[in-house]
C-alpha atoms as a PDB file:
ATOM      1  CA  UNK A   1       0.000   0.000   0.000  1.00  0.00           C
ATOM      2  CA  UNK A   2       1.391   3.490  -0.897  1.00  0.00           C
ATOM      3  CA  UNK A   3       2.948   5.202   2.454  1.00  0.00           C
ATOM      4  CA  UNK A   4       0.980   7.895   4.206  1.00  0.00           C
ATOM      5  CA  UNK A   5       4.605  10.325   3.431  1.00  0.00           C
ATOM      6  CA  UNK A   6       3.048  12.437   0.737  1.00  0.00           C
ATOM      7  CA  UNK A   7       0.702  11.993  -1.855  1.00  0.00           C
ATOM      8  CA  UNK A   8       0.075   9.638  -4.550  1.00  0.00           C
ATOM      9  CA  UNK A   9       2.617  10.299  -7.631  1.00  0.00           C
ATOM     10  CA  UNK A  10       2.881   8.845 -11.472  1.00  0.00           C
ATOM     11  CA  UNK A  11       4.233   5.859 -10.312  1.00  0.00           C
ATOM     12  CA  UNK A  12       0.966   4.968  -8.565  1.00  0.00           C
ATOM     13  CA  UNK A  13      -1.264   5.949 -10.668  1.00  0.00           C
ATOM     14  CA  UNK A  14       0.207   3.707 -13.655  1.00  0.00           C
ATOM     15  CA  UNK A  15       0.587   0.409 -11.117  1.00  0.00           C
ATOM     16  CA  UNK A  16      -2.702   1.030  -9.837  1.00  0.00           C
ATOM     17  CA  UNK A  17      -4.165   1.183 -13.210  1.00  0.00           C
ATOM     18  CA  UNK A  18      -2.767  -2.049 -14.002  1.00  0.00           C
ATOM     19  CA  UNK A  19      -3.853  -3.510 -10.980  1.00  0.00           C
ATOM     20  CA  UNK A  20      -7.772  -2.131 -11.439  1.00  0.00           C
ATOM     21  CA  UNK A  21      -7.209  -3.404 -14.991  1.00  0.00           C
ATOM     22  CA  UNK A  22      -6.445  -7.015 -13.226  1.00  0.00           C
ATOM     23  CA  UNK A  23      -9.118  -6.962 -10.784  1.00  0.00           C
ATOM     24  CA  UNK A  24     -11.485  -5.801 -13.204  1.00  0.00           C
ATOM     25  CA  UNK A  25     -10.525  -8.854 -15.631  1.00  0.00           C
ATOM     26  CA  UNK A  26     -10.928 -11.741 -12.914  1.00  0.00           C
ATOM     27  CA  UNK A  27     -14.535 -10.291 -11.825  1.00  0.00           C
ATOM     28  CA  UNK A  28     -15.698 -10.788 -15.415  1.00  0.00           C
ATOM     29  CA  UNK A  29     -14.886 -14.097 -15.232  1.00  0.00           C
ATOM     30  CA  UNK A  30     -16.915 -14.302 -12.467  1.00  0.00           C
ATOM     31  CA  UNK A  31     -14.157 -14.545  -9.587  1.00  0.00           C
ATOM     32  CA  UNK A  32     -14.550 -13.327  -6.296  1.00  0.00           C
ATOM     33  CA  UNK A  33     -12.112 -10.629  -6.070  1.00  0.00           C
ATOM     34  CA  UNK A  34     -10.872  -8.312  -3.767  1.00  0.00           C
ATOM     35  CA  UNK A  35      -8.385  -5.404  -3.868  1.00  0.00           C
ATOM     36  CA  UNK A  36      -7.708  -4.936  -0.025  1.00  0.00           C
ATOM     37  CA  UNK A  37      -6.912  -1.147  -0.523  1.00  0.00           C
ATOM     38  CA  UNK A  38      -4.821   1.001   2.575  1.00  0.00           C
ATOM     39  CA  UNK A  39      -2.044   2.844   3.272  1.00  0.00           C
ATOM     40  CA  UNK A  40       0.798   1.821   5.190  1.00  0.00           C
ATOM     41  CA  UNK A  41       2.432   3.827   8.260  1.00  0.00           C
ATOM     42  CA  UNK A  42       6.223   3.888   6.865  1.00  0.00           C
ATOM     43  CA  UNK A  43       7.782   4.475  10.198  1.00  0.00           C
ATOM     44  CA  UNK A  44      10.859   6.705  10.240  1.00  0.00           C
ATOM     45  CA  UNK A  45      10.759   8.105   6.847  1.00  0.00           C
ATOM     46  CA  UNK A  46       7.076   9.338   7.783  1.00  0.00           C
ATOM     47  CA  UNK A  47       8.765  10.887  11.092  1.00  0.00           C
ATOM     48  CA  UNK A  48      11.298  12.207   9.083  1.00  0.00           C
ATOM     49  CA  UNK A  49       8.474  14.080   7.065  1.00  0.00           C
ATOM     50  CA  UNK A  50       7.139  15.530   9.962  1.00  0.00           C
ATOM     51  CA  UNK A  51      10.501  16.397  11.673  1.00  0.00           C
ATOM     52  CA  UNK A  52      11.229  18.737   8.338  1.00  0.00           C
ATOM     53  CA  UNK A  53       7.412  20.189   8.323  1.00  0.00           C
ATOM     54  CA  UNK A  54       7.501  21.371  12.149  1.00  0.00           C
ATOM     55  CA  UNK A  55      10.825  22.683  11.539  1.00  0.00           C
ATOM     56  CA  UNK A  56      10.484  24.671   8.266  1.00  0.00           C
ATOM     57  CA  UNK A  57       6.538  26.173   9.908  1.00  0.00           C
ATOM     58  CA  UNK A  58       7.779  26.369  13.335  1.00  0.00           C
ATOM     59  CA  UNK A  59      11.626  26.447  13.510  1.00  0.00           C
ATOM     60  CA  UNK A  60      10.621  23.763  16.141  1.00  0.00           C
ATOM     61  CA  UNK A  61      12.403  20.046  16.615  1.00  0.00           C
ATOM     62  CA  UNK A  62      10.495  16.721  17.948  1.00  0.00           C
ATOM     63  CA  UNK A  63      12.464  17.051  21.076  1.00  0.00           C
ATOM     64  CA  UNK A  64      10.599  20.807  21.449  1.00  0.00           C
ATOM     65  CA  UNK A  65       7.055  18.610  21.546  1.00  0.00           C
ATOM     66  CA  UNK A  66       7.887  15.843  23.496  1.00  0.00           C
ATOM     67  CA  UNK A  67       7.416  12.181  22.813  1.00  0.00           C
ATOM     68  CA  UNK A  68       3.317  11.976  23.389  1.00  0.00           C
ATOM     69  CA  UNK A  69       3.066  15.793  21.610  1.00  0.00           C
ATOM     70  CA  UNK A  70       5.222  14.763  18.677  1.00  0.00           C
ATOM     71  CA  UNK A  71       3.283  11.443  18.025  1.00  0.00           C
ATOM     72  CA  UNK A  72       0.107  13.598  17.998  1.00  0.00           C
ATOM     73  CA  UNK A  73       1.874  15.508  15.338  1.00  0.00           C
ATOM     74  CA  UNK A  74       2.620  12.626  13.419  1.00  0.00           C
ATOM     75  CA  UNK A  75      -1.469  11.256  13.782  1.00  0.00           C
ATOM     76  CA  UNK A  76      -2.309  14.597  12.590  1.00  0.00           C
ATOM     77  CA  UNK A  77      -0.003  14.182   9.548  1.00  0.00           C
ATOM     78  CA  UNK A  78      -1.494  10.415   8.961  1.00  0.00           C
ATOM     79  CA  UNK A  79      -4.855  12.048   8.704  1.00  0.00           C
ATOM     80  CA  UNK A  80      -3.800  14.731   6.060  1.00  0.00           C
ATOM     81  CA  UNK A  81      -1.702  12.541   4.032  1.00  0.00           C
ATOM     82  CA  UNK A  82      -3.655   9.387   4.501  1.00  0.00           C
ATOM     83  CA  UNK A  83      -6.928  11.452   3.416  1.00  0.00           C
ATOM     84  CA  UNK A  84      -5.218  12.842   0.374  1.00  0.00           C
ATOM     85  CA  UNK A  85      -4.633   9.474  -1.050  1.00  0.00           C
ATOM     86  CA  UNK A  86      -8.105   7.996  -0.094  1.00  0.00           C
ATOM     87  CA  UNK A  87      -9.132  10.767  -1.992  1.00  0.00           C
ATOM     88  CA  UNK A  88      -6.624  10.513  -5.183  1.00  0.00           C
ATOM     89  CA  UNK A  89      -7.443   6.715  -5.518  1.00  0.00           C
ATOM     90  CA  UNK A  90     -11.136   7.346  -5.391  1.00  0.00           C
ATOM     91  CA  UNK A  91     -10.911   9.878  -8.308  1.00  0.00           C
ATOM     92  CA  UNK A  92      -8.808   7.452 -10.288  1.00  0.00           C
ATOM     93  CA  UNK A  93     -12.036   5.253 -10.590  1.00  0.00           C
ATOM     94  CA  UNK A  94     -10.290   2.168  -8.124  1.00  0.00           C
ATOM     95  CA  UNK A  95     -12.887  -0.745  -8.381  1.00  0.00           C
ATOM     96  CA  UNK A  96     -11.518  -1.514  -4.899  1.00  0.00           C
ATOM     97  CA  UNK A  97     -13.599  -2.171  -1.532  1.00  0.00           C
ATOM     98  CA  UNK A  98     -13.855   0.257   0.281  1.00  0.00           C
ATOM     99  CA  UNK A  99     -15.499  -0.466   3.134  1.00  0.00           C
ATOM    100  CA  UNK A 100     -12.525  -3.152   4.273  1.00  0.00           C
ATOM    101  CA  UNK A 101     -10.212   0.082   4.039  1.00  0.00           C
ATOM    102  CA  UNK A 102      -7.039  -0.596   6.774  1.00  0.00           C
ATOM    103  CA  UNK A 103      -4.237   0.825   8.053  1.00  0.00           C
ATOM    104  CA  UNK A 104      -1.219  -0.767   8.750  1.00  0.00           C
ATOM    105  CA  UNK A 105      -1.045   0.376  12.586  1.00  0.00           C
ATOM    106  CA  UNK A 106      -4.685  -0.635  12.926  1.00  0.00           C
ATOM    107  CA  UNK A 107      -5.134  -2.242  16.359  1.00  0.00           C
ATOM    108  CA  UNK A 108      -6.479  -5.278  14.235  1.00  0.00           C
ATOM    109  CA  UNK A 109      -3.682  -5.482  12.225  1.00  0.00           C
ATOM    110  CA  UNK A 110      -0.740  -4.858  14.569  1.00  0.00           C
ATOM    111  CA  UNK A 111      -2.118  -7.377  16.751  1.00  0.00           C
ATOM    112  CA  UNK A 112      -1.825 -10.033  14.014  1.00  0.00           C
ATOM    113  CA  UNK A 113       1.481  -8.960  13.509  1.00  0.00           C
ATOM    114  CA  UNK A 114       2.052  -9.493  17.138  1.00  0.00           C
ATOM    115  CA  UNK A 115       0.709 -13.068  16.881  1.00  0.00           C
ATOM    116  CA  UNK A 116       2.595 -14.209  13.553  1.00  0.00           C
ATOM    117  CA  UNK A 117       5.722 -12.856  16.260  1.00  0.00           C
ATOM    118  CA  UNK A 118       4.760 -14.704  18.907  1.00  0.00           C
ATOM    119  CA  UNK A 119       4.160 -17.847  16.674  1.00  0.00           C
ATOM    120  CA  UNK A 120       7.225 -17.812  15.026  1.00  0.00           C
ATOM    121  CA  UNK A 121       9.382 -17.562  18.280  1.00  0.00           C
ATOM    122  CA  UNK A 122       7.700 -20.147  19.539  1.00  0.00           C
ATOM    123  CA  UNK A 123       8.826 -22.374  16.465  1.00  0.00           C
ATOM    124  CA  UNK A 124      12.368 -21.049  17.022  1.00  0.00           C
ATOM    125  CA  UNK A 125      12.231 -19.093  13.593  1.00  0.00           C
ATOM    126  CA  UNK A 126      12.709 -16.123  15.849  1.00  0.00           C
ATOM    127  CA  UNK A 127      16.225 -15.544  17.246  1.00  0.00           C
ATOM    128  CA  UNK A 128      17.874 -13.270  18.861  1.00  0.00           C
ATOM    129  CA  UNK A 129      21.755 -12.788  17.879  1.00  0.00           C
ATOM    130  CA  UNK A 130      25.322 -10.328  17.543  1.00  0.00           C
ATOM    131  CA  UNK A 131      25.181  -8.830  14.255  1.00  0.00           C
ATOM    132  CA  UNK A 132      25.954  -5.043  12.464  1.00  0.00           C
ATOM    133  CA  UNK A 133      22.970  -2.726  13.269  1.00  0.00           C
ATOM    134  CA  UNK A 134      22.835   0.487  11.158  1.00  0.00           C
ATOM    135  CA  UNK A 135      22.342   3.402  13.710  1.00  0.00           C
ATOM    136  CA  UNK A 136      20.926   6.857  12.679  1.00  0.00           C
ATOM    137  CA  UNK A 137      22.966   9.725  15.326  1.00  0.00           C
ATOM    138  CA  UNK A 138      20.253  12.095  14.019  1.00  0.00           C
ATOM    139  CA  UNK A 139      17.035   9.890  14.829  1.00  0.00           C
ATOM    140  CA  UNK A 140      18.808   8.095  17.440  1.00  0.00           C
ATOM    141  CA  UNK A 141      17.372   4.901  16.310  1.00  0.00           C
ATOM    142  CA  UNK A 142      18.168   1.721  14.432  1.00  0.00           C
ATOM    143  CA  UNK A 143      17.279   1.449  10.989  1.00  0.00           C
ATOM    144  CA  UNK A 144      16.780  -1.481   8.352  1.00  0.00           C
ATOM    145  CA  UNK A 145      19.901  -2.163   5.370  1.00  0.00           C
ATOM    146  CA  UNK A 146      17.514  -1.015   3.026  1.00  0.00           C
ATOM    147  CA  UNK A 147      17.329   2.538   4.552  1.00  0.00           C
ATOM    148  CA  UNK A 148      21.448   2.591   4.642  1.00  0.00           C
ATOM    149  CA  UNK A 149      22.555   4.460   1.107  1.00  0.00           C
ATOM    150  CA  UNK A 150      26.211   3.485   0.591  1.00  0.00           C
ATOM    151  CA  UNK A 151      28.511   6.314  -0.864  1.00  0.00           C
ATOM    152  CA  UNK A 152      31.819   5.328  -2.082  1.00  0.00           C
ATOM    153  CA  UNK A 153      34.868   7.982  -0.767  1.00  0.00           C
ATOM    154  CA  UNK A 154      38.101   7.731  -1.316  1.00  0.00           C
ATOM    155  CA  UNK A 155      39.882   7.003   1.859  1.00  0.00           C
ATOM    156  CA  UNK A 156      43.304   6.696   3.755  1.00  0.00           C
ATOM    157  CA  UNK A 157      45.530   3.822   4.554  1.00  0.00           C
ATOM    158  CA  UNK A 158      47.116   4.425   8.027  1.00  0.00           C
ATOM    159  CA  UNK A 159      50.218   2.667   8.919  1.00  0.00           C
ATOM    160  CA  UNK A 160      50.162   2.321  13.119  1.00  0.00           C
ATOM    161  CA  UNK A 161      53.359   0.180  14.749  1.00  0.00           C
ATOM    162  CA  UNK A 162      52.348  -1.812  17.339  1.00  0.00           C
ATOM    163  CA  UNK A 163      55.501  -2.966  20.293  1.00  0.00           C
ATOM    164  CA  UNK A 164      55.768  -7.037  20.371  1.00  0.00           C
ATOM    165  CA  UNK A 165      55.864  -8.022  24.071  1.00  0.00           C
ATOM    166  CA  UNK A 166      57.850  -9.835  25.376  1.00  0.00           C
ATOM    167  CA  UNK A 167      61.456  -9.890  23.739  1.00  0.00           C
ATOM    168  CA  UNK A 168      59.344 -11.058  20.474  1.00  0.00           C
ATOM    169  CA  UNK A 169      60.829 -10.539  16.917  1.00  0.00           C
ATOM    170  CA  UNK A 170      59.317 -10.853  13.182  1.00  0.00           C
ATOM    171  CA  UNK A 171      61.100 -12.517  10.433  1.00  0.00           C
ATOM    172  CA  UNK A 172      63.122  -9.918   9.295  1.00  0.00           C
ATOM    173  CA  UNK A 173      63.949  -8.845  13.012  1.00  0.00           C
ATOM    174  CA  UNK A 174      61.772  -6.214  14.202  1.00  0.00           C
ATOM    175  CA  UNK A 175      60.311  -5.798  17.830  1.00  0.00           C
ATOM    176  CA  UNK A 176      56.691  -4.621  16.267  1.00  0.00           C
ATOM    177  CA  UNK A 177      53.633  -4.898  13.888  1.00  0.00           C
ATOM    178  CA  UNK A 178      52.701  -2.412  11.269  1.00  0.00           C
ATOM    179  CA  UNK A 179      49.205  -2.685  11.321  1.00  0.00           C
ATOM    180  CA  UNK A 180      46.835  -1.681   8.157  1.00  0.00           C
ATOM    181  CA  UNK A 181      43.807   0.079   8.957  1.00  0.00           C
ATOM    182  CA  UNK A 182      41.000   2.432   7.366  1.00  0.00           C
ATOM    183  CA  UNK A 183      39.960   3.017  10.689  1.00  0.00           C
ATOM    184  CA  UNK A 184      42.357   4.263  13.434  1.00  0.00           C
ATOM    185  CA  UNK A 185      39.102   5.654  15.610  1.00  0.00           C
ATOM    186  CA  UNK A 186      38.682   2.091  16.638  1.00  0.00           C
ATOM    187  CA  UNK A 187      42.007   1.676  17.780  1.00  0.00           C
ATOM    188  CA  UNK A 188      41.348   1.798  21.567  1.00  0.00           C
ATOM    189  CA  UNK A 189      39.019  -1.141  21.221  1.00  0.00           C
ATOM    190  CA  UNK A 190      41.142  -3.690  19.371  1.00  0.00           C
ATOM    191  CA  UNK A 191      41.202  -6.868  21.258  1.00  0.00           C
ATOM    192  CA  UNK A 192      43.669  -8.419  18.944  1.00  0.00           C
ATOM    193  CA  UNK A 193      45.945  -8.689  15.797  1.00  0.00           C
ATOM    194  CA  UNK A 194      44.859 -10.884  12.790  1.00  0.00           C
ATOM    195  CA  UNK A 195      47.492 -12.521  10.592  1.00  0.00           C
ATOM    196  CA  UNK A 196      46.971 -15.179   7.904  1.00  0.00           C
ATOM    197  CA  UNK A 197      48.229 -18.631   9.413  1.00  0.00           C
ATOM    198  CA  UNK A 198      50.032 -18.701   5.463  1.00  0.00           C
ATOM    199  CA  UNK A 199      51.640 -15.565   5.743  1.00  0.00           C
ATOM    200  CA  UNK A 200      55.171 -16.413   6.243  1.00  0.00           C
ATOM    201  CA  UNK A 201      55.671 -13.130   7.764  1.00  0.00           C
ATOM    202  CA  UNK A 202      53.627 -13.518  10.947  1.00  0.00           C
ATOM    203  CA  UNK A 203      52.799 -16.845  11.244  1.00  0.00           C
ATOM    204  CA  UNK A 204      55.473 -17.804  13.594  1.00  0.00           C
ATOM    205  CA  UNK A 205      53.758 -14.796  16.122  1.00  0.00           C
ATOM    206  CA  UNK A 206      50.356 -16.736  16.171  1.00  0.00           C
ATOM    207  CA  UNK A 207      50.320 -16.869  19.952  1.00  0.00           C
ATOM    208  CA  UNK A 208      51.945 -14.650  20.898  1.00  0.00           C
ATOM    209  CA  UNK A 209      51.039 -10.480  22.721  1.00  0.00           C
ATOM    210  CA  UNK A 210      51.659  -6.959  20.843  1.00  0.00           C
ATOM    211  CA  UNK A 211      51.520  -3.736  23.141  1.00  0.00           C
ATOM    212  CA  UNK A 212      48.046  -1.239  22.453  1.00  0.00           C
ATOM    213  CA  UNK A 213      49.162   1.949  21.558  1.00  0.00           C
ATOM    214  CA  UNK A 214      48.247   4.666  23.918  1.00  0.00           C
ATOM    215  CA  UNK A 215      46.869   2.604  26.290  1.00  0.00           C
ATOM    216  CA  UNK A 216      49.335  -0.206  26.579  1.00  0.00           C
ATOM    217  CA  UNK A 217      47.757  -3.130  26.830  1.00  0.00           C
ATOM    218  CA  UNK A 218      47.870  -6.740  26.262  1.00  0.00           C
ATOM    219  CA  UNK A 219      46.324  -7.947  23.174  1.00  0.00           C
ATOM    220  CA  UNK A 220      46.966 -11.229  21.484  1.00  0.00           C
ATOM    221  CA  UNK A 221      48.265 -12.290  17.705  1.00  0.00           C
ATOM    222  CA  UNK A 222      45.941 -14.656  16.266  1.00  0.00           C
ATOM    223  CA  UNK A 223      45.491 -16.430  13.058  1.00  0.00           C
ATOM    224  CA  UNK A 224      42.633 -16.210  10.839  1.00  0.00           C
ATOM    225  CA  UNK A 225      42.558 -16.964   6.968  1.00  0.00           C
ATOM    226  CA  UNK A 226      40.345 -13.430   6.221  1.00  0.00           C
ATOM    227  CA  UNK A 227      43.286 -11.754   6.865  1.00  0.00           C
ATOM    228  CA  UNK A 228      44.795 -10.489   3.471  1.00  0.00           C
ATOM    229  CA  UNK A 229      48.267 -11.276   2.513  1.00  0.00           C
ATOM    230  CA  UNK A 230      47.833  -8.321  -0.166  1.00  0.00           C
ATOM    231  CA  UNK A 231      46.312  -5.829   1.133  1.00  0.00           C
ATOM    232  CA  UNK A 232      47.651  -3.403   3.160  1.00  0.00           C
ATOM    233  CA  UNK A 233      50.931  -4.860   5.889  1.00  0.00           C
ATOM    234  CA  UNK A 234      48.887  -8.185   6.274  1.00  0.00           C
ATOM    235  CA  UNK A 235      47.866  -7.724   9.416  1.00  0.00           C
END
């Protein structure tokens, strides 16, 4: 269903005349059809909406309104937006049913959502685990991979030594590491050094402790075939 961020645009209008087209075809066959017509809430990009409105009329942010005063805000904008499109797909001629009109954050509908959640878990479909999760500093919350929009930039290599402990020496003789990195920022949480178990270089330091920088501590060598032999020192 289109999102309640705006108003219906080209690109609804042509798939929705296909889709009347379709449901148009299967009743004169004599099918029982149904288009379940409705608009769906859209989350953060329909906050985002309203977070630009209430700015550009008011010069105001959500954290002026409050949490309860904002989501009034945002109920008001469902009605505007939400009415706008009842209204545009009624004037395109929609052989839908209207009556069985829903929204997605219907208490109806997000209770079967709830359930299919529940249901799943139960099956252990549901898990919980570690993994990457995108994080928006200006909405302070987590967002899907398909709200990320990856830029490519060119970049720096940094080159940071890091002291072998313990009397330890490379191949060639030297009491440290040069690591590779793209990211120094996340220096001060390393919790080890990955070398390739191949890498004739380091392998013989599997085991063995380099020395933080700045903060001096600890951290061991390990071996793990993702490292890259070719890019960057190798480790």
């Amino acid at each position: 269903p289109p999102n309640v961020t705006g108003s219906l645009h080209m690109g609804h209008a042509f798939q929705q005349t296909i889709m009347d087209t379709m449901i148009r075809y299967q009743r004169m066959q004599g099918k029982n059809t149904l288009w379940q017509v409705g608009t769906d809430h859209a989350g953060i990009a329909t906050q985002m909406v309203v977070e630009r409105k209430i700015a550009a009329e008011e010069g105001k942010t959500r954290h002026d309104y409050g949490r309860e005063a904002f989501i009034d805000k945002i109920w008001e904008w469902k009605a505007e937006s939400g009415g706008t499109i009842t209204r545009q797909m009624r004037r395109l001629g929609n052989s839908v049913d209207w009556e069985r009109e829903r929204f997605t954050m219907d208490e109806g509908l997000s209770n079967a959502v709830k359930e299919v959640f529940v249901r799943l878990y139960k099956e252990d479909l549901i898990y919980r685990g570690k993994r990457l999760v995108n994080w928006d500093p200006k909405l302070r919350t987590a967002i899907s991979d398909l709200e990320v929009e990856n830029r490519e930039s060119k970049g720096s290599m940094w080159h940071i030594r890091y002291p072998l402990a313990d009397g330890a020496k490379t191949a060639d003789g030297k009491d440290y590491l040069v690591v590779a990195t793209t990211r120094p920022e996340t220096l001060l949480g390393d919790t080890g050094v990955a070398v390739n178990p191949e890498d004739p270089r380091y392998k013989d330091l599997i085991g063995k402790y380099v020395i933080l920088p700045l903060v001096n501590r600890r951290i061991p060598i390990v071996g793990d075939e993702h490292a890259d032999m070719e890019k960057g020192t190798g480790c």
